[in-house]
PDB file of N, CA and C in Angstrom:
ATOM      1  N   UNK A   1      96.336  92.278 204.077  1.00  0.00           N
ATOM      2  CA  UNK A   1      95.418  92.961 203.201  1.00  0.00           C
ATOM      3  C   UNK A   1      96.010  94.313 202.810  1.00  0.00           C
ATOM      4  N   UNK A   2      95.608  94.607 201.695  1.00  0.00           N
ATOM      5  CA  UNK A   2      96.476  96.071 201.023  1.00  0.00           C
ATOM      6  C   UNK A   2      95.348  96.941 201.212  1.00  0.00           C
ATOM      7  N   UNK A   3      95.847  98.529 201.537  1.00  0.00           N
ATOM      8  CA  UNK A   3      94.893  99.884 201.916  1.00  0.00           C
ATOM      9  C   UNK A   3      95.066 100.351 200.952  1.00  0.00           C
ATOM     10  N   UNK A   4      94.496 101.202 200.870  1.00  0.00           N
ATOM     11  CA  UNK A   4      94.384 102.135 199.921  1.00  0.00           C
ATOM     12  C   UNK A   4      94.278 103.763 200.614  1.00  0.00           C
ATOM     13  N   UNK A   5      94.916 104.990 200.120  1.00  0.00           N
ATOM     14  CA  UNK A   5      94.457 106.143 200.518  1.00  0.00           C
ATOM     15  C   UNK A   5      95.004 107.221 199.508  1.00  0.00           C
ATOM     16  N   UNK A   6      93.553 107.342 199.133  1.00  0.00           N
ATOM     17  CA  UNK A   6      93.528 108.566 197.934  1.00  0.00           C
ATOM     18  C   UNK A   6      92.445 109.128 197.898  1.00  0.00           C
ATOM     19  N   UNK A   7      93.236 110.676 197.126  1.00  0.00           N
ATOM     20  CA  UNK A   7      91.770 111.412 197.657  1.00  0.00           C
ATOM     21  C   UNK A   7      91.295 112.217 195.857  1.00  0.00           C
ATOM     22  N   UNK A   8      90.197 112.778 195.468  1.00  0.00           N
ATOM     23  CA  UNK A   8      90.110 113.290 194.192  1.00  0.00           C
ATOM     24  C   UNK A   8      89.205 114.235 194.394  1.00  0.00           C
ATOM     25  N   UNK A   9      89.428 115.476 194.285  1.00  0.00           N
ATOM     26  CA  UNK A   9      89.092 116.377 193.873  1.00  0.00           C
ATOM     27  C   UNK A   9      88.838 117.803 192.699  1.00  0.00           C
ATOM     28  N   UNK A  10      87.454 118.232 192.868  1.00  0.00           N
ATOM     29  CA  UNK A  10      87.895 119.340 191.963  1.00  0.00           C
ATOM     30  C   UNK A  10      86.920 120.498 192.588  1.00  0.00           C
ATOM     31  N   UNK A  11      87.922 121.682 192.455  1.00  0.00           N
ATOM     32  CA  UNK A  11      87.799 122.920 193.790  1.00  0.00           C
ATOM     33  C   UNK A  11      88.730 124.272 193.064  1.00  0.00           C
ATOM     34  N   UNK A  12      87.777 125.203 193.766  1.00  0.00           N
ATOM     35  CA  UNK A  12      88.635 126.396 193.018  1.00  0.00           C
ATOM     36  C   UNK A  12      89.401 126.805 194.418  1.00  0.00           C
ATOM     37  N   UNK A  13      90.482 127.205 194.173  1.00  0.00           N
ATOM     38  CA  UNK A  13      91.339 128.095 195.353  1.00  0.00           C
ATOM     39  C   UNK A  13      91.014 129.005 196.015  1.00  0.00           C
ATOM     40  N   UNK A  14      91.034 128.696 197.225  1.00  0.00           N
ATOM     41  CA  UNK A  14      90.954 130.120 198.285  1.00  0.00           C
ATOM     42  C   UNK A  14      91.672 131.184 198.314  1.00  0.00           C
ATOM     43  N   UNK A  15      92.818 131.249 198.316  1.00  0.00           N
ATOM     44  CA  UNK A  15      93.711 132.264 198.018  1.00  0.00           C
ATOM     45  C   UNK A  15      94.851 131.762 197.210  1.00  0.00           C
ATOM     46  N   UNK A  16      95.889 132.374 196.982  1.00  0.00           N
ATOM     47  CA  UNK A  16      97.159 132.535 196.078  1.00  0.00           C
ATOM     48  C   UNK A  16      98.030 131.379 196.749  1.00  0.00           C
ATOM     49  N   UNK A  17      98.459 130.847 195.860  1.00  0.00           N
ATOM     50  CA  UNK A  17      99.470 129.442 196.282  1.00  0.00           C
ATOM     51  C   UNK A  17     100.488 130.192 197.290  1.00  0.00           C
ATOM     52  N   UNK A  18     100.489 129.184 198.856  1.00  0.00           N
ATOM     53  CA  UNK A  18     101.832 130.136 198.910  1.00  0.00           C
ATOM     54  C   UNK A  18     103.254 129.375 198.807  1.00  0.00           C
ATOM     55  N   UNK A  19     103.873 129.653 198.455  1.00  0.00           N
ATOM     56  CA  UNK A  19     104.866 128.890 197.818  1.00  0.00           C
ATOM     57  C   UNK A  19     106.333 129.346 198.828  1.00  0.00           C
ATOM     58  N   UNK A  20     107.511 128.169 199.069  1.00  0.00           N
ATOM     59  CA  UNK A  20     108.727 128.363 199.253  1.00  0.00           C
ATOM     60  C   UNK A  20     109.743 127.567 198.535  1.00  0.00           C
ATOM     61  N   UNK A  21     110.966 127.618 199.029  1.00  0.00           N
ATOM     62  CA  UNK A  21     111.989 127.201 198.903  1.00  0.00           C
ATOM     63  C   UNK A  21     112.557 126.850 199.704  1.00  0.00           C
ATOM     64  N   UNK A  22     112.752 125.310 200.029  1.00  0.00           N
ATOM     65  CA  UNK A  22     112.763 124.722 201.193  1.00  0.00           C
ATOM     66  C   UNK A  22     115.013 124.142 200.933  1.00  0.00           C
ATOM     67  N   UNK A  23     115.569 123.973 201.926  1.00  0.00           N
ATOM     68  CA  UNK A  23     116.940 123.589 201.833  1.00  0.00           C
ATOM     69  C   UNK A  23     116.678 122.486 200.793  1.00  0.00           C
ATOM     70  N   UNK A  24     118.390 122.901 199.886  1.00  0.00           N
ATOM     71  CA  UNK A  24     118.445 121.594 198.158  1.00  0.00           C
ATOM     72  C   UNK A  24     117.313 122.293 197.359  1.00  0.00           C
ATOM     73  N   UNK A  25     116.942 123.345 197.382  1.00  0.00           N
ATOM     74  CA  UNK A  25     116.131 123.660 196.185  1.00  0.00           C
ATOM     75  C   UNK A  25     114.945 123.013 196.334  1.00  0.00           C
ATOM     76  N   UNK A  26     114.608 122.349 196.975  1.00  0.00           N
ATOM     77  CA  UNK A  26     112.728 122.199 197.424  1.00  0.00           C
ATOM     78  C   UNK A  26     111.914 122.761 197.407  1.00  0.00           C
ATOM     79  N   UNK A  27     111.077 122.976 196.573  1.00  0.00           N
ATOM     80  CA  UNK A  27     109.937 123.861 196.445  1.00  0.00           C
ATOM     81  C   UNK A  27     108.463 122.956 197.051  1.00  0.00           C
ATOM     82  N   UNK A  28     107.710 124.288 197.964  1.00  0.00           N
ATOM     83  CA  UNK A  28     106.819 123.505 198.284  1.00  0.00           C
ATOM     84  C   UNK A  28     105.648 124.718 198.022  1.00  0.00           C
ATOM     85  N   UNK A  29     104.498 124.472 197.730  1.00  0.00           N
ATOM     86  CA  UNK A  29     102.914 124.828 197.494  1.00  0.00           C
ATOM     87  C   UNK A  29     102.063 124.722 198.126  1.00  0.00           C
ATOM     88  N   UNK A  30     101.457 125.401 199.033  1.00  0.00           N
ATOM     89  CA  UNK A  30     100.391 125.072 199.860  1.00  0.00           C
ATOM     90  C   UNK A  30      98.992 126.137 199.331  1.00  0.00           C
ATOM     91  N   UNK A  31      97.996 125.971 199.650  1.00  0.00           N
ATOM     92  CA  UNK A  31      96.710 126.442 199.492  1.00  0.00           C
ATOM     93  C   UNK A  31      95.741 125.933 200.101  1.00  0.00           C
ATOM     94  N   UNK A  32      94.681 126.513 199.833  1.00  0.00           N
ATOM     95  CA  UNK A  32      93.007 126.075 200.392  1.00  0.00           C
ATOM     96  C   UNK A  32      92.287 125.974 199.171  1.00  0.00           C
ATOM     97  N   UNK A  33      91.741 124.696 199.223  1.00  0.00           N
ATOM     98  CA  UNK A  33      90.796 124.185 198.047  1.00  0.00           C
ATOM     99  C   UNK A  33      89.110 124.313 198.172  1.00  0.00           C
ATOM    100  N   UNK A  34      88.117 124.768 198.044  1.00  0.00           N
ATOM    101  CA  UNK A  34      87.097 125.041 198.356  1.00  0.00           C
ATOM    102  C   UNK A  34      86.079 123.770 197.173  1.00  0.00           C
ATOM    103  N   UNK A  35      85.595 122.806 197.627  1.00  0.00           N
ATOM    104  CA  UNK A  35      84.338 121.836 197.107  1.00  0.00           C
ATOM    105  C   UNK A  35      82.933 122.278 197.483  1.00  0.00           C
ATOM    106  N   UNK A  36      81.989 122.326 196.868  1.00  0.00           N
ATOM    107  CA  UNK A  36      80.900 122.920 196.951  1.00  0.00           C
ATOM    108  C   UNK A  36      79.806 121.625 196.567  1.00  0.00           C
ATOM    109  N   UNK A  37      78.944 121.447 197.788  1.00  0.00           N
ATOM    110  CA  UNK A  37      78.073 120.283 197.522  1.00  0.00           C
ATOM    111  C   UNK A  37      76.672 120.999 197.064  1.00  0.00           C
ATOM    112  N   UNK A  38      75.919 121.310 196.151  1.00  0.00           N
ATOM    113  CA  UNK A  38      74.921 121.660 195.548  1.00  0.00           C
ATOM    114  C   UNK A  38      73.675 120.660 195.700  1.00  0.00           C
ATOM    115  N   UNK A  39      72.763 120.942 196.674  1.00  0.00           N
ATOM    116  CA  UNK A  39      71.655 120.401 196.498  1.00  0.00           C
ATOM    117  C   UNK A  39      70.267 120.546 196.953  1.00  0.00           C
ATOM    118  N   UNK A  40      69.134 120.249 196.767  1.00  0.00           N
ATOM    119  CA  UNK A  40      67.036 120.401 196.890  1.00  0.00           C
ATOM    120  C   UNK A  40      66.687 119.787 198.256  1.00  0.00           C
ATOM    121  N   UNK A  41      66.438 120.535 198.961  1.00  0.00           N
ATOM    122  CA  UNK A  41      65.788 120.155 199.527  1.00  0.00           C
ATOM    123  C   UNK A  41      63.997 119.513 199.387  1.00  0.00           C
ATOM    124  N   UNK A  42      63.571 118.747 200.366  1.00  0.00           N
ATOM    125  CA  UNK A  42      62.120 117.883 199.890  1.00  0.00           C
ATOM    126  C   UNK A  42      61.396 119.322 199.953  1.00  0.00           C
ATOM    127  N   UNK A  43      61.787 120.539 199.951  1.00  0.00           N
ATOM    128  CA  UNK A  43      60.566 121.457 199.330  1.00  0.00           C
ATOM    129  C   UNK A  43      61.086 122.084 197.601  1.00  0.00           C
ATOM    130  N   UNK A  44      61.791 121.653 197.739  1.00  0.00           N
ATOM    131  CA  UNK A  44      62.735 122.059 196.188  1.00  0.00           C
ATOM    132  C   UNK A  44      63.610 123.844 196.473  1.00  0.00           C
ATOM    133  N   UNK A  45      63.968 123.829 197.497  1.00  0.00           N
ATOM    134  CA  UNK A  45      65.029 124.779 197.822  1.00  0.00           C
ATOM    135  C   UNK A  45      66.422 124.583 197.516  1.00  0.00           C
ATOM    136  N   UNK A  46      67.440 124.983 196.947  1.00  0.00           N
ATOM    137  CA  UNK A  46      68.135 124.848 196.554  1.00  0.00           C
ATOM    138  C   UNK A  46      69.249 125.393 197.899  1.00  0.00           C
ATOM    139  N   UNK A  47      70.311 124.399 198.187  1.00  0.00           N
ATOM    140  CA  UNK A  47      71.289 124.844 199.735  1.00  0.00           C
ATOM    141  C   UNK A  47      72.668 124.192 198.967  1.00  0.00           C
ATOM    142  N   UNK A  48      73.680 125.403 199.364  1.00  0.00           N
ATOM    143  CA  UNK A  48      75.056 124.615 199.412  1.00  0.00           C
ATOM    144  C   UNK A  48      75.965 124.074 200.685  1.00  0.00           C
ATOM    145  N   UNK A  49      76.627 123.335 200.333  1.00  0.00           N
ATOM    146  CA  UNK A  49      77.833 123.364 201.563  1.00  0.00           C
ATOM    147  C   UNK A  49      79.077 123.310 200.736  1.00  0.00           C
ATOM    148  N   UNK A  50      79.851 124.273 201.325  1.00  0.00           N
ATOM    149  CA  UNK A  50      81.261 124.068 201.215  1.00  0.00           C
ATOM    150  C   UNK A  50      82.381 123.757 202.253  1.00  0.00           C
ATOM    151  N   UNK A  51      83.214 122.865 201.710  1.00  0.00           N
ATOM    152  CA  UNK A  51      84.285 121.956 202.339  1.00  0.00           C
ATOM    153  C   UNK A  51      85.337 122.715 202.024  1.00  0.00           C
ATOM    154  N   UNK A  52      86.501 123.033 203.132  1.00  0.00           N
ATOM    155  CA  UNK A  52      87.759 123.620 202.538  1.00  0.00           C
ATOM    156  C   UNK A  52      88.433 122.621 202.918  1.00  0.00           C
ATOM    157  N   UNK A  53      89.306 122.219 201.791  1.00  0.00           N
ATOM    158  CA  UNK A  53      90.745 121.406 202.010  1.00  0.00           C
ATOM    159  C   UNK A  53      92.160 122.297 201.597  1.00  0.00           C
ATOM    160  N   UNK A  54      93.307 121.573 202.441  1.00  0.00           N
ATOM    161  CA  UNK A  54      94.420 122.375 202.622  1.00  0.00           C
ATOM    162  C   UNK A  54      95.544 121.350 201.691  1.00  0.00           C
ATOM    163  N   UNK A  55      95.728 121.805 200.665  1.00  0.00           N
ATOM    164  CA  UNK A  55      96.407 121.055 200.011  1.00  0.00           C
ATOM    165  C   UNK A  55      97.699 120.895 199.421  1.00  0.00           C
ATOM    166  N   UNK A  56      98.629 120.526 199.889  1.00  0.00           N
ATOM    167  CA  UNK A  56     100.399 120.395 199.869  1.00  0.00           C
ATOM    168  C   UNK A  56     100.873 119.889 198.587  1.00  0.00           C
ATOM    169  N   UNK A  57     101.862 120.621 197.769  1.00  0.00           N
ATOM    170  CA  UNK A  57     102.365 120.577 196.343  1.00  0.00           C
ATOM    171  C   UNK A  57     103.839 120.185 196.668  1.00  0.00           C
ATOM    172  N   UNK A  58     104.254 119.729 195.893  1.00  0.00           N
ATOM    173  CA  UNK A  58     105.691 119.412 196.429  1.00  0.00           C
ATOM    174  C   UNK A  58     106.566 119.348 194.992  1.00  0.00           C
ATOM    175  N   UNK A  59     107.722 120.209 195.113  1.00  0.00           N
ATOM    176  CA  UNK A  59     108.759 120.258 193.439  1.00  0.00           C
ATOM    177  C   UNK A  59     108.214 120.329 192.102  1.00  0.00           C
ATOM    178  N   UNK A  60     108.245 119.805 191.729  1.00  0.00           N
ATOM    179  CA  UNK A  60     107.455 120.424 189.858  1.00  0.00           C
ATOM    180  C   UNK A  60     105.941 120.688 190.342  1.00  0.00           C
ATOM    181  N   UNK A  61     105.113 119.755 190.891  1.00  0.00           N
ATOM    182  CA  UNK A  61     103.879 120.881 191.079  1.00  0.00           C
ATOM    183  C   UNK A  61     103.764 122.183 192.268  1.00  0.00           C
ATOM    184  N   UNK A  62     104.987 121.952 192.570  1.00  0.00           N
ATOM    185  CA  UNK A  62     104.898 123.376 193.370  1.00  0.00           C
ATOM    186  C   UNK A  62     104.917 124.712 192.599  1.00  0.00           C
ATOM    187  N   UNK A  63     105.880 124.414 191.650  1.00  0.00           N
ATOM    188  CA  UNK A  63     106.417 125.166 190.693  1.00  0.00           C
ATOM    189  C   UNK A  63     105.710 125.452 189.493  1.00  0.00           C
ATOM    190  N   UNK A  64     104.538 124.796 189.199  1.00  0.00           N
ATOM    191  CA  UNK A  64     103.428 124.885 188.326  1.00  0.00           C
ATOM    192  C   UNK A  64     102.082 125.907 189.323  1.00  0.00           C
ATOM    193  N   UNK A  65     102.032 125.875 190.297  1.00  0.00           N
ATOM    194  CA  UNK A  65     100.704 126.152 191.372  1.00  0.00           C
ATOM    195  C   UNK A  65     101.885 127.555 191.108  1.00  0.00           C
ATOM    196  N   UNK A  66     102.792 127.983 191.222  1.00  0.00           N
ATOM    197  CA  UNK A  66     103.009 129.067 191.596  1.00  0.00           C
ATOM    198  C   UNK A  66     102.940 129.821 190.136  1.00  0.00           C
ATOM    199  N   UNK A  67     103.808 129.099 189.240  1.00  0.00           N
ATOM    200  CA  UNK A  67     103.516 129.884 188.033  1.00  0.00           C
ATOM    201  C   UNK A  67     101.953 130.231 187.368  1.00  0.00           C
ATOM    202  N   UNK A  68     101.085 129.364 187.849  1.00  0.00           N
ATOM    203  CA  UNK A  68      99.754 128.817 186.752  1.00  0.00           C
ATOM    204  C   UNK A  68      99.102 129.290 187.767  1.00  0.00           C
ATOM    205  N   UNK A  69      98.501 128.914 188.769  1.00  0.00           N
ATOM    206  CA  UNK A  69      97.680 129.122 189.518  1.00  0.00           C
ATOM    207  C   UNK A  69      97.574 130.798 190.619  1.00  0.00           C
ATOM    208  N   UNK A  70      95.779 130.655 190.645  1.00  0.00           N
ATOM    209  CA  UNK A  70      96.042 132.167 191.913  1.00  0.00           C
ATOM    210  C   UNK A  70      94.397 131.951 192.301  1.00  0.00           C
ATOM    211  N   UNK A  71      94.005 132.905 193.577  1.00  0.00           N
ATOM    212  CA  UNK A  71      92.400 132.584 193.777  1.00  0.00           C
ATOM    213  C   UNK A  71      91.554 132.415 192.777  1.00  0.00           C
ATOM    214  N   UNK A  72      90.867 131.220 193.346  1.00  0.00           N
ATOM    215  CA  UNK A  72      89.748 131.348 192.136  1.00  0.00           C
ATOM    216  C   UNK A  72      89.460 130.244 191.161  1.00  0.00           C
ATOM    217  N   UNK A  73      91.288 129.767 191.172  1.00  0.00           N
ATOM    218  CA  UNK A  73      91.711 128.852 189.745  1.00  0.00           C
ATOM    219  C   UNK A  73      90.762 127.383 190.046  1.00  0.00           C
ATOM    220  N   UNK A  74      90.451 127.145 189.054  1.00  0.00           N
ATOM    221  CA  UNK A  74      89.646 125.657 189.000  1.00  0.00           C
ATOM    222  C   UNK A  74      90.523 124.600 188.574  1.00  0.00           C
ATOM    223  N   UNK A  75      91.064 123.550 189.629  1.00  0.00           N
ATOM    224  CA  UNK A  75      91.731 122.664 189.174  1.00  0.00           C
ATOM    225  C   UNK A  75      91.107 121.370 189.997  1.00  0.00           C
ATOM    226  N   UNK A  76      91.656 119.987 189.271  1.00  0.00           N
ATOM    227  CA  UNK A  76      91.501 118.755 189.761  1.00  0.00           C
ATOM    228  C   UNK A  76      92.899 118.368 190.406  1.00  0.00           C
ATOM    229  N   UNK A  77      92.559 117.940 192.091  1.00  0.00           N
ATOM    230  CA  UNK A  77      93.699 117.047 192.633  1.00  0.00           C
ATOM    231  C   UNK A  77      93.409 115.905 192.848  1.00  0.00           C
ATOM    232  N   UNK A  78      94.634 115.091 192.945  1.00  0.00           N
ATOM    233  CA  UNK A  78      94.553 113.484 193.340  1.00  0.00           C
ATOM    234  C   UNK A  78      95.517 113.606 194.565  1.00  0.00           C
ATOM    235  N   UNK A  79      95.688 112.859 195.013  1.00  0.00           N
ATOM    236  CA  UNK A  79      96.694 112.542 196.115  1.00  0.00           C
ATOM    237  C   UNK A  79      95.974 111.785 197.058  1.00  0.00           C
ATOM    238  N   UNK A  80      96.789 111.575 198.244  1.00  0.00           N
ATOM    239  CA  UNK A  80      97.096 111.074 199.345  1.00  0.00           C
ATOM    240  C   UNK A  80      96.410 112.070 201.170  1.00  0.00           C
ATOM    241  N   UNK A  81      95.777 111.507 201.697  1.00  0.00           N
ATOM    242  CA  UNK A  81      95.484 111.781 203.023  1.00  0.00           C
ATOM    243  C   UNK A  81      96.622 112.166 204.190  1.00  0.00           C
ATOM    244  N   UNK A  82      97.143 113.083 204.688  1.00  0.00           N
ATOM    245  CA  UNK A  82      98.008 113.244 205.820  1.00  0.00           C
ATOM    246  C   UNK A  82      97.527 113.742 207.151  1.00  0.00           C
ATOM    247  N   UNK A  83      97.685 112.972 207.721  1.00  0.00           N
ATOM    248  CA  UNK A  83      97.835 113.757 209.197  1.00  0.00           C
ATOM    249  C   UNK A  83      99.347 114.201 210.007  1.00  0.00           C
ATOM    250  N   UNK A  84      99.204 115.310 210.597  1.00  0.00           N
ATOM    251  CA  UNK A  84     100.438 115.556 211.465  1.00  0.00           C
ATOM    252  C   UNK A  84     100.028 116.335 212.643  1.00  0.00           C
ATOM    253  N   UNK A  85     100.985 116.133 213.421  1.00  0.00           N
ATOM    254  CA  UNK A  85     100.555 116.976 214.929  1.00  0.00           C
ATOM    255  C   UNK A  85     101.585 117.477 215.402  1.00  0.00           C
ATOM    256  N   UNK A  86     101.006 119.096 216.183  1.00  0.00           N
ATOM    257  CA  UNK A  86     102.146 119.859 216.476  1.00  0.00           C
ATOM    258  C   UNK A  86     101.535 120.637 217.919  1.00  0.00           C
ATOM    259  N   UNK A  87     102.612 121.299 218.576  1.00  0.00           N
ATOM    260  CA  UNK A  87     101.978 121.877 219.750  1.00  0.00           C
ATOM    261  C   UNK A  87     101.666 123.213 220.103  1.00  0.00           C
ATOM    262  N   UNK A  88     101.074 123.711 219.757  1.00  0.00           N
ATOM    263  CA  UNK A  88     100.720 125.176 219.652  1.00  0.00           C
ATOM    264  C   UNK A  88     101.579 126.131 220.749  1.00  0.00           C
ATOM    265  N   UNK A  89     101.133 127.043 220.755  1.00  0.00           N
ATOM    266  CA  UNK A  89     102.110 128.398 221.290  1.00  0.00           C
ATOM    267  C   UNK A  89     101.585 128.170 222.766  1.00  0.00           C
ATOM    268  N   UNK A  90     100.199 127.141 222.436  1.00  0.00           N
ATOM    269  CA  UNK A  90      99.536 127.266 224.130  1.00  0.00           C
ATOM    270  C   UNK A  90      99.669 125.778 224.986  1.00  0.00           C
ATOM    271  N   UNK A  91     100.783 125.266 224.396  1.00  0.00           N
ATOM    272  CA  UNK A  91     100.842 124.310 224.680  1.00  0.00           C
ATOM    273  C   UNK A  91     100.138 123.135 224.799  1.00  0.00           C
ATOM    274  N   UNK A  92      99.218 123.369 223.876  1.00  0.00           N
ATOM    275  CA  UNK A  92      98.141 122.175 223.647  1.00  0.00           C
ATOM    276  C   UNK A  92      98.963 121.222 222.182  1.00  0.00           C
ATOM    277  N   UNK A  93      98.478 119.858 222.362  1.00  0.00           N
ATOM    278  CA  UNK A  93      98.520 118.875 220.770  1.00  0.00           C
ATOM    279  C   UNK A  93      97.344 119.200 219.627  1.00  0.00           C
ATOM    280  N   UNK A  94      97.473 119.397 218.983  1.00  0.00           N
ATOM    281  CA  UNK A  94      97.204 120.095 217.618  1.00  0.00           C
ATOM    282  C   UNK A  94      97.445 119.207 216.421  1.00  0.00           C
ATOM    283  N   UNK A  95      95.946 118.908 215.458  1.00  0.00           N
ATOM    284  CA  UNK A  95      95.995 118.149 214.438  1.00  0.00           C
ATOM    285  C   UNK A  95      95.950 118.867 213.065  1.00  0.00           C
ATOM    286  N   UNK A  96      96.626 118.440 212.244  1.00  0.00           N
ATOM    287  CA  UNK A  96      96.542 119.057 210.709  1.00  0.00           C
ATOM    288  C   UNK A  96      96.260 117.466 210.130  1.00  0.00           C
ATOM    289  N   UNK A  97      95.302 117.731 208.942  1.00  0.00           N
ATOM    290  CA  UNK A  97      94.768 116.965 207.867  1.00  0.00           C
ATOM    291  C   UNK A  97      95.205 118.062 206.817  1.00  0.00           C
ATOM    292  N   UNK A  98      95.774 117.072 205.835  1.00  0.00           N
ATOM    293  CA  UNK A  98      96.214 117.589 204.533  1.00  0.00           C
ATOM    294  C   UNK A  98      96.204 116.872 203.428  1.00  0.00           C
ATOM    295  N   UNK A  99      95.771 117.167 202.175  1.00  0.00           N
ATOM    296  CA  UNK A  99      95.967 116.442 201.095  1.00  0.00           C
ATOM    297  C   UNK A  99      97.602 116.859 200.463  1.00  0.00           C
ATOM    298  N   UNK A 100      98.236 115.390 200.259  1.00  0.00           N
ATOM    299  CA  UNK A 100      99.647 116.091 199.618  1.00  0.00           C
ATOM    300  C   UNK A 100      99.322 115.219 198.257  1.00  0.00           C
ATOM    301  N   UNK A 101      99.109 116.544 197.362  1.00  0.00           N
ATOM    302  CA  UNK A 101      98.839 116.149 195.528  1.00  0.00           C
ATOM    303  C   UNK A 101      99.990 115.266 194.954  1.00  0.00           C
ATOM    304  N   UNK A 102      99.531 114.504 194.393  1.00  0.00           N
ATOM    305  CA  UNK A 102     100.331 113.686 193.451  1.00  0.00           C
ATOM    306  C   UNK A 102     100.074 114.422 191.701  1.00  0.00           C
ATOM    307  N   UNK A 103      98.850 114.859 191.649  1.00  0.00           N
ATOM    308  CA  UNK A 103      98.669 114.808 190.275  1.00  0.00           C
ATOM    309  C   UNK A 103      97.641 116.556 190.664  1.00  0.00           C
ATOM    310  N   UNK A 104      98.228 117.327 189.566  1.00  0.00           N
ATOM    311  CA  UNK A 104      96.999 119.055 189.286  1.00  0.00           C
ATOM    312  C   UNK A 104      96.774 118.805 188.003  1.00  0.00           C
ATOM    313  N   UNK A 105      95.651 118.894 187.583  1.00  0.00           N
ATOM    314  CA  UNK A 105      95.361 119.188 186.525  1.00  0.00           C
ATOM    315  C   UNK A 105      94.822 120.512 186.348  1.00  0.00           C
ATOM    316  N   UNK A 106      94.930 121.125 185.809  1.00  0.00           N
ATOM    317  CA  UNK A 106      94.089 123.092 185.298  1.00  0.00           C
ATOM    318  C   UNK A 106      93.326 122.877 184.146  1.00  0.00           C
ATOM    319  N   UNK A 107      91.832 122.939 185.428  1.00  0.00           N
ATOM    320  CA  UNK A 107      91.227 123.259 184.575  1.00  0.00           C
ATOM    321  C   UNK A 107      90.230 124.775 184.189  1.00  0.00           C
ATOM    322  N   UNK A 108      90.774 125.481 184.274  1.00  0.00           N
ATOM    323  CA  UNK A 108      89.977 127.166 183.270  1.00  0.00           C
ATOM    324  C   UNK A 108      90.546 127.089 182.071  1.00  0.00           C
ATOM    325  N   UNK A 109      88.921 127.635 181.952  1.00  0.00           N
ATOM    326  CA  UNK A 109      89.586 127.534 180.551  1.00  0.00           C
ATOM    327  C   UNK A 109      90.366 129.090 179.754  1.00  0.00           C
ATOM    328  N   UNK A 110      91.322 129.268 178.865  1.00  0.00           N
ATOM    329  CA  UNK A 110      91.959 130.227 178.238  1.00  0.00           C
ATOM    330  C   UNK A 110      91.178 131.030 177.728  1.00  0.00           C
ATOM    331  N   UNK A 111      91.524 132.378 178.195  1.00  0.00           N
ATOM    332  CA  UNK A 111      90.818 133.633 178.210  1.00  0.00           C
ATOM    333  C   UNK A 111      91.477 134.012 176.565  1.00  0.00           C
ATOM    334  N   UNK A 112      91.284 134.048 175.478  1.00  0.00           N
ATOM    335  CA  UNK A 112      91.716 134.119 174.543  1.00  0.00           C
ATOM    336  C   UNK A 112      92.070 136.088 174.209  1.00  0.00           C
ATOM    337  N   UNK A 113      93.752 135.881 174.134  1.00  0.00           N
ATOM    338  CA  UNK A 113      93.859 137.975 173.980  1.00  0.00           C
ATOM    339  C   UNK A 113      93.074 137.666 172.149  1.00  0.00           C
ATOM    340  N   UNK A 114      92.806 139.405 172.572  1.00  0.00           N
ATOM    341  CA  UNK A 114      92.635 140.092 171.597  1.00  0.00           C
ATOM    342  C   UNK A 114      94.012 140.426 170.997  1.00  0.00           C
ATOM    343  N   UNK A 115      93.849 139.726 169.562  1.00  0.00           N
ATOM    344  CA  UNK A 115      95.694 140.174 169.103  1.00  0.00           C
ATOM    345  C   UNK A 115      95.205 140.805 167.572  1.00  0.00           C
ATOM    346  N   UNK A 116      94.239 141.749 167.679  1.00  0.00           N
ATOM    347  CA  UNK A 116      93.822 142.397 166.260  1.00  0.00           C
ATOM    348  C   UNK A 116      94.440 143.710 166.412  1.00  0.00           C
ATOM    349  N   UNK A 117      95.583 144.038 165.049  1.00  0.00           N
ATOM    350  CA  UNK A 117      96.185 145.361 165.214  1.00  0.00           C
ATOM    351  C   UNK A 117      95.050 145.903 164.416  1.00  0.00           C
ATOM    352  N   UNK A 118      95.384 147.575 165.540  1.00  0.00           N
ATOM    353  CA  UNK A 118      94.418 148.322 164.647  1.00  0.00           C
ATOM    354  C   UNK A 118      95.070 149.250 164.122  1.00  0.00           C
ATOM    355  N   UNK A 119      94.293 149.296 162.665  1.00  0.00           N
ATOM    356  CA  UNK A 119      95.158 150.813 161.479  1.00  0.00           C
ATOM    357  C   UNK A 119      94.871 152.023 162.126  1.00  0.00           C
ATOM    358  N   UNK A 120      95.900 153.245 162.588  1.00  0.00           N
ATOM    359  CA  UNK A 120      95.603 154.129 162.453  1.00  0.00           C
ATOM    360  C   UNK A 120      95.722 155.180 161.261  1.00  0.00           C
TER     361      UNK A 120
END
């Protein structure tokens, strides 16, 4: 039987992409994605929850998240589910969940300049 694992989101950024340069020119993108579930309670109160996801860019969209993107930015990801495990400083096993993007789309919309010369 064939699996499937994909994930879709759309979330504004927690902070500023942080971006490297990994050996061979590898560029990689990481951030925090913030989803916000909006909804009434049975007295008609209005409650949110927000979900942070940690989400891994890899070569041309690394290189787009760093040029395009910064807190705040509203974009759509697709990708893939990861887990990895590592051992902390305290010697404990340690889990990371990560989305690694296949696809960003940007979506804010363009702040349009003012390009009217003025006569003095």
């Amino acid at each position: 039987m064939r699996s499937l694992n994909k994930v879709s989101l759309i979330g504004n950024l927690g902070k500023d992409p942080e971006c490297q340069t990994l050996e061979g020119g590898i560029s990689v993108a990481k951030f925090s994605l913030a989803t916000t579930e909006i909804y009434k309670d049975d007295k008609g109160q209005s409650h949110s929850n927000t979900e942070w996801h940690s989400i891994v860019l890899w070569r041309s969209l690394a290189e787009l998240a760093h040029k395009y993107l910064s807190k705040g930015s509203l974009v759509f990801i697709e990708g893939k589910l990861k887990t990895r495990n590592f051992e902390g400083k305290d010697g404990i096993k340690r889990y990371v969940t990560e989305i690694i993007a296949e696809q960003l789309i940007m979506l804010d919309k363009k702040i349009e300049e003012n390009n009217h010369e003025s006569n003095l």
